[in-house]
Protein backbone atom coordinates (compact mmCIF):
# COMPACT_ATOMS: atom_id res chain seq x y z
CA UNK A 1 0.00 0.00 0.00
CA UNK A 2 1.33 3.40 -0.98
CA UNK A 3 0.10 6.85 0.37
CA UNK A 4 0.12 9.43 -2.72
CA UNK A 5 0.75 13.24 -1.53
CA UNK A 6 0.54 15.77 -4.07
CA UNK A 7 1.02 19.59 -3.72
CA UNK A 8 -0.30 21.28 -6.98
CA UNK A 9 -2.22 24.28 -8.31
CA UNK A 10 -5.38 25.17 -7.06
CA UNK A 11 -6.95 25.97 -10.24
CA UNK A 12 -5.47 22.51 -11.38
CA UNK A 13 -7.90 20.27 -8.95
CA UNK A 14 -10.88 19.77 -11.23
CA UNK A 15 -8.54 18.81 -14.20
CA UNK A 16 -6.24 16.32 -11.77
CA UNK A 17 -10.03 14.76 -10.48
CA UNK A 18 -10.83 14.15 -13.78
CA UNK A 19 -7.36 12.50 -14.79
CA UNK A 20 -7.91 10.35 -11.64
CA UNK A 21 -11.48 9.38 -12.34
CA UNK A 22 -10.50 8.27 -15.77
CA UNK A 23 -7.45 5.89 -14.18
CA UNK A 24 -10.71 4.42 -12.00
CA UNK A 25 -9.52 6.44 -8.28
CA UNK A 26 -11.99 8.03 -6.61
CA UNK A 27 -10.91 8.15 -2.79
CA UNK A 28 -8.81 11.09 -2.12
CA UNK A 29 -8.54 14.02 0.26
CA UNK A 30 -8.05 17.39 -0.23
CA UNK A 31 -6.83 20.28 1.83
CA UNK A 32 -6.08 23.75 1.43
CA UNK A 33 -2.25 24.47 2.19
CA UNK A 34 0.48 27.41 1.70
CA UNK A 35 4.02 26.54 0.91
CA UNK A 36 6.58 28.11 -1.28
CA UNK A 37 9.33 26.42 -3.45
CA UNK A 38 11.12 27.70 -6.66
CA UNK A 39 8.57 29.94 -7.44
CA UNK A 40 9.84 31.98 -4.64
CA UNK A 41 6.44 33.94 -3.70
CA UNK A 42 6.24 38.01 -5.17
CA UNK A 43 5.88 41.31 -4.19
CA UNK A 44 2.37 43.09 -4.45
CA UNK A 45 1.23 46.79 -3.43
CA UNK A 46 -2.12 47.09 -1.14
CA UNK A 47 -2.99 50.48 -0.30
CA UNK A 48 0.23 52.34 -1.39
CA UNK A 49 2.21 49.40 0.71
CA UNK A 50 4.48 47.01 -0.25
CA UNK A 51 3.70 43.70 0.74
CA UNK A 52 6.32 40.18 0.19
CA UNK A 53 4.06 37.12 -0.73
CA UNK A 54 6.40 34.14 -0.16
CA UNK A 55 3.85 31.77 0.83
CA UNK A 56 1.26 30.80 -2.25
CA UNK A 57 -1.82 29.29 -2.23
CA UNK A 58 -1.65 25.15 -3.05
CA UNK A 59 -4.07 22.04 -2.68
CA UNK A 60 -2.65 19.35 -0.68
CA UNK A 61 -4.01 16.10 -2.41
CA UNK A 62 -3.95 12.35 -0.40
CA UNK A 63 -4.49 9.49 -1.84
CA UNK A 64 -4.12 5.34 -0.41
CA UNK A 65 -3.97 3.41 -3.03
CA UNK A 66 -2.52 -0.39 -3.63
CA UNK A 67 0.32 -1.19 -5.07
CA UNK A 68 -1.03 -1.96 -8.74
CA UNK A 69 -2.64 1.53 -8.70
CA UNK A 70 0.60 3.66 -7.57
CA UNK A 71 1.97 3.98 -11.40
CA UNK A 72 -1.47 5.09 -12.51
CA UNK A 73 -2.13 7.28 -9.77
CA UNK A 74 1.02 8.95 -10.57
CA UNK A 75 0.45 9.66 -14.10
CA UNK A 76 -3.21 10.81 -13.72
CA UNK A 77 -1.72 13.44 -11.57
CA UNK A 78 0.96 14.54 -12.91
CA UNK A 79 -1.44 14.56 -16.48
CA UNK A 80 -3.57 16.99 -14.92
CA UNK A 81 -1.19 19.17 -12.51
CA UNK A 82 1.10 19.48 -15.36
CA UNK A 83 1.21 22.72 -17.15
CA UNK A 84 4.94 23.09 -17.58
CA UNK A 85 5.62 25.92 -15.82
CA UNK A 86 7.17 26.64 -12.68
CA UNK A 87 5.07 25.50 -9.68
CA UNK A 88 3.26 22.93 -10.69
CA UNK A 89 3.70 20.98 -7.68
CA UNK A 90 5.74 17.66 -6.44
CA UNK A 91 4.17 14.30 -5.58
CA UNK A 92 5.93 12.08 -2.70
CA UNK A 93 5.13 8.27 -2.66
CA UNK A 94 5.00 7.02 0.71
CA UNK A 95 4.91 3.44 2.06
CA UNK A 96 1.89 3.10 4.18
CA UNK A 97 2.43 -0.10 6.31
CA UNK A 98 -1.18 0.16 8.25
CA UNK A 99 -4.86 1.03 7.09
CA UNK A 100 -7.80 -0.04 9.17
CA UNK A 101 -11.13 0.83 8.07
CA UNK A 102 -13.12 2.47 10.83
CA UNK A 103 -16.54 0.99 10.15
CA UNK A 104 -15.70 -2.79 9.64
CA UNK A 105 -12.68 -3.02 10.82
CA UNK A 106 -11.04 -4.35 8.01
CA UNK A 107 -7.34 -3.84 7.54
CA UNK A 108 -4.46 -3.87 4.46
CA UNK A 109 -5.39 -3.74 1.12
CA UNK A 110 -9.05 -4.19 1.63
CA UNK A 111 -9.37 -1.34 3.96
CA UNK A 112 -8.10 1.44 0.97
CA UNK A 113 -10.24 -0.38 -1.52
């Protein structure tokens, strides 16, 4: 079992939903998040002030997948994060050694589905 993190652009989620729909993953979780990396943030002027943005708005996707759905996982991400400029995000790949499914109590592979 692999746990899928992927930072990418906000405006990107519905096109990386659809990418993963059409590799057959539906179970995810999204959160807002901040986080700066070679984009390096910018400098905007609010009522005559100067003001450093080095913190920029991201989505913080999670997704627990098995093993035979890692590779395609992957690639239906980075298919619809990808715009080929700077800041389109990172994906880690994560081993996730437990999963236990609250309502049955099922754990392993059948527990992320």
């Amino acid at each position: 079992m692999k746990l899928i993190i992927a930072y990418i652009q906000p405006e990107r989620l519905p096109m990386v939903k659809l990418e993963l729909a059409k590799a057959e993953v539906s179970r995810m979780s999204v959160t807002n998040a901040l986080g700066a990396g070679a984009q390096a943030g910018f400098t905007e002027t609010y009522r005559g002030a100067e003001h450093e943005v080095n913190l920029l708005k991201k989505v913080r996707l999670e997704v627990a997948v098995n093993e035979h759905f890692e590779q395609r996982t992957i690639d239906a991400i980075i298919a619809g994060a990808r715009t080929g400029a700077i800041g389109d995000g990172k994906i880690f790949v994560l081993d996730l050694p437990r999963c236990i499914r609250i309502r049955t109590g099922e754990e392993g592979s059948a527990a992320v589905g």
